[in-house]
Protein backbone atom coordinates (compact mmCIF):
# COMPACT_ATOMS: atom_id res chain seq x y z
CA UNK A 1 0.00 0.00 0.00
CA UNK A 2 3.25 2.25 0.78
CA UNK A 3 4.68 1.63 -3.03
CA UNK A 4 0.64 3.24 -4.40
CA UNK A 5 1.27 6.20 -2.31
CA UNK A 6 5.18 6.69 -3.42
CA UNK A 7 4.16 6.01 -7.09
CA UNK A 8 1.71 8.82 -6.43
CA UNK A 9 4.26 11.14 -4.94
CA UNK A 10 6.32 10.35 -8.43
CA UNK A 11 3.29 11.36 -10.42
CA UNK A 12 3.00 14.55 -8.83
CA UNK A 13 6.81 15.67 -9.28
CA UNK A 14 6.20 14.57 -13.47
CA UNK A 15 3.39 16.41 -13.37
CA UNK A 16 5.10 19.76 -11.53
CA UNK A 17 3.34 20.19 -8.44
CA UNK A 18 6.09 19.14 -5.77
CA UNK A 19 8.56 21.08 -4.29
CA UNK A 20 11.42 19.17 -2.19
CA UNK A 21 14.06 19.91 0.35
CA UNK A 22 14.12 22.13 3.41
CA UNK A 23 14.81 25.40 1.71
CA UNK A 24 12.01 24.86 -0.79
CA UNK A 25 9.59 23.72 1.21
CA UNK A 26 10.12 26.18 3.45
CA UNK A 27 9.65 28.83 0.68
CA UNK A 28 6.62 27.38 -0.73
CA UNK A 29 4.90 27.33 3.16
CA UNK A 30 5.47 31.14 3.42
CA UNK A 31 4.12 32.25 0.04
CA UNK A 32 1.03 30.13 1.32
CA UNK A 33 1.54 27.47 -1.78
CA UNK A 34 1.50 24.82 0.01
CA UNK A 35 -1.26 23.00 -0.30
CA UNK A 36 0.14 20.02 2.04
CA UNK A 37 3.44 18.79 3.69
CA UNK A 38 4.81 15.62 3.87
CA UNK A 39 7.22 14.96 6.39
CA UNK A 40 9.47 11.94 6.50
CA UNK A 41 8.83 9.95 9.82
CA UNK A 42 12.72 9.18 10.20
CA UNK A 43 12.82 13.26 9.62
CA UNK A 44 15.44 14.49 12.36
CA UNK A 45 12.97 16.02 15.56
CA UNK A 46 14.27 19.56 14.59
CA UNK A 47 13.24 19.03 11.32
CA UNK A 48 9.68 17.39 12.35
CA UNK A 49 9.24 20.40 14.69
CA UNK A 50 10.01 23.26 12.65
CA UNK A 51 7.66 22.25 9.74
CA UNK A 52 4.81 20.98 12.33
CA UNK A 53 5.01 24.71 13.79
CA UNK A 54 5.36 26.33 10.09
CA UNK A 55 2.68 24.30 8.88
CA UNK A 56 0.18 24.86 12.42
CA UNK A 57 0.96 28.53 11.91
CA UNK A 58 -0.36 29.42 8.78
CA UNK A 59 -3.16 26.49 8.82
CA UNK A 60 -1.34 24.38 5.97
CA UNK A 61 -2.08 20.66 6.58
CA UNK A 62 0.80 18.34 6.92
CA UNK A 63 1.44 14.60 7.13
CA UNK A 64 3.62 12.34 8.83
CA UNK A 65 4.71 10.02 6.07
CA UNK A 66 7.29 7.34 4.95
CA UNK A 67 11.00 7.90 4.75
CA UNK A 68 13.37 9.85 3.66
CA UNK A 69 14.75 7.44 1.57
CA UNK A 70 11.40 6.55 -0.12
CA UNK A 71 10.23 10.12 -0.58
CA UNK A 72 13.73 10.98 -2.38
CA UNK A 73 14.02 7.78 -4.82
CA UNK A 74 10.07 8.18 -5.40
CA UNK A 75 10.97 11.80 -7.04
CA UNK A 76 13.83 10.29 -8.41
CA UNK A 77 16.26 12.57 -5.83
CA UNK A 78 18.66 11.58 -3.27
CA UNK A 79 16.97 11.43 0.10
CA UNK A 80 14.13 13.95 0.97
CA UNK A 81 13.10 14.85 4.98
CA UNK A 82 9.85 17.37 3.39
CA UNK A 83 8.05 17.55 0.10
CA UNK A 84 5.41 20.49 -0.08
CA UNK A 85 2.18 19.42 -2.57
CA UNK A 86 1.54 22.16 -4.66
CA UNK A 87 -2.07 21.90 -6.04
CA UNK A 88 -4.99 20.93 -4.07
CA UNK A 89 -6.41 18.62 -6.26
CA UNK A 90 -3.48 16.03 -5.76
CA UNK A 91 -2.99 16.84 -1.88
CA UNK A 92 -6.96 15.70 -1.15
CA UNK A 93 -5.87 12.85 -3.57
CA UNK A 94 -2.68 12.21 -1.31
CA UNK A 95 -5.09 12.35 2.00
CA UNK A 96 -7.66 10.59 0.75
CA UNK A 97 -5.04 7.42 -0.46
CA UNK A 98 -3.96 7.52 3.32
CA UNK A 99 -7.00 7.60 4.60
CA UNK A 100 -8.28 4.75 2.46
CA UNK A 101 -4.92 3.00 3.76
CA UNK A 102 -6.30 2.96 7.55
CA UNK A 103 -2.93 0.99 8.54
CA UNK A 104 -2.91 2.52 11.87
CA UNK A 105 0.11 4.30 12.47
CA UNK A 106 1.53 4.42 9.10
CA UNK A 107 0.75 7.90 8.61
CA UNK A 108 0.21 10.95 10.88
CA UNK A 109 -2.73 13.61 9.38
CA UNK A 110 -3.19 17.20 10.69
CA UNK A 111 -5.54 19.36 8.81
C-alpha cells in the first residue's frame, strides 16, 4: 500500500506540483503554496518540529509520512526529509489514499 502512495508522490513531481528539500519547502509554506506537507517519519525532531510549527501557523495541513529514503528515490532525488504538494487537487488525492490505507500508524494527518 506504501509503493501506491510513493508512485503517487512520483506522479506529482512529473506532473510539476512538488517542491522538495528544506529550503524549498520552506519557501513554498510562506508564500502560502503549500497546499500540504509531507514529512518523513525518520525526519530528524528539529526538522519534524520546525515544519509541524510552520505548517500549524499558517493552517497548511501536513502529514507524517514514509522515509526519507522513499520520498527521495520516489521523485527520483537523493533522500528527501519534506516535500510540499503544490495543487490541491493532488494533496486531497494524497489524504484521501492515506485515509483509504487505515494501517494505523503508518501515517500521521493534521488538517
Amino acid at each position: 500500500m506504501k509503493d501506491n502512495l510513493y508512485s503517487f508522490i512520483g506522479l506529482m513531481q512529473k506532473a510539476g506540483k512538488l517542491s522538495s528539500g528544506d529550503d524549498a519547502v520552506e519557501i513554498e509554506i510562506k508564500k502560502k503554496k503549500a497546499m500540504l506537507v509531507i514529512i518523513a517519519e525518520d525526519a530528524s525532531e528539529n526538522t519534524k518540529k520546525k515544519f509541524i510549527n510552520m505548517c500549524e501557523y499558517r493552517n497548511i495541513p501536513y502529514v507524517i509520512f514514509g522515509e526519507k529514503d522513499g520520498l527521495g528515490y520516489a521523485i527520483g532525488k537523493s533522500s528527501r526529509s519534506v516535500i510540499a504538494i503544490k495543487d490541491k487537487n493532488f494533496a486531497q488525492g494524497f489524504l484521501k489514499k492515506i485515509d483509504n490505507q487505515n494501517n494505523g500508524g503508518e501515517a500521521f494527518v493534521n488538517n
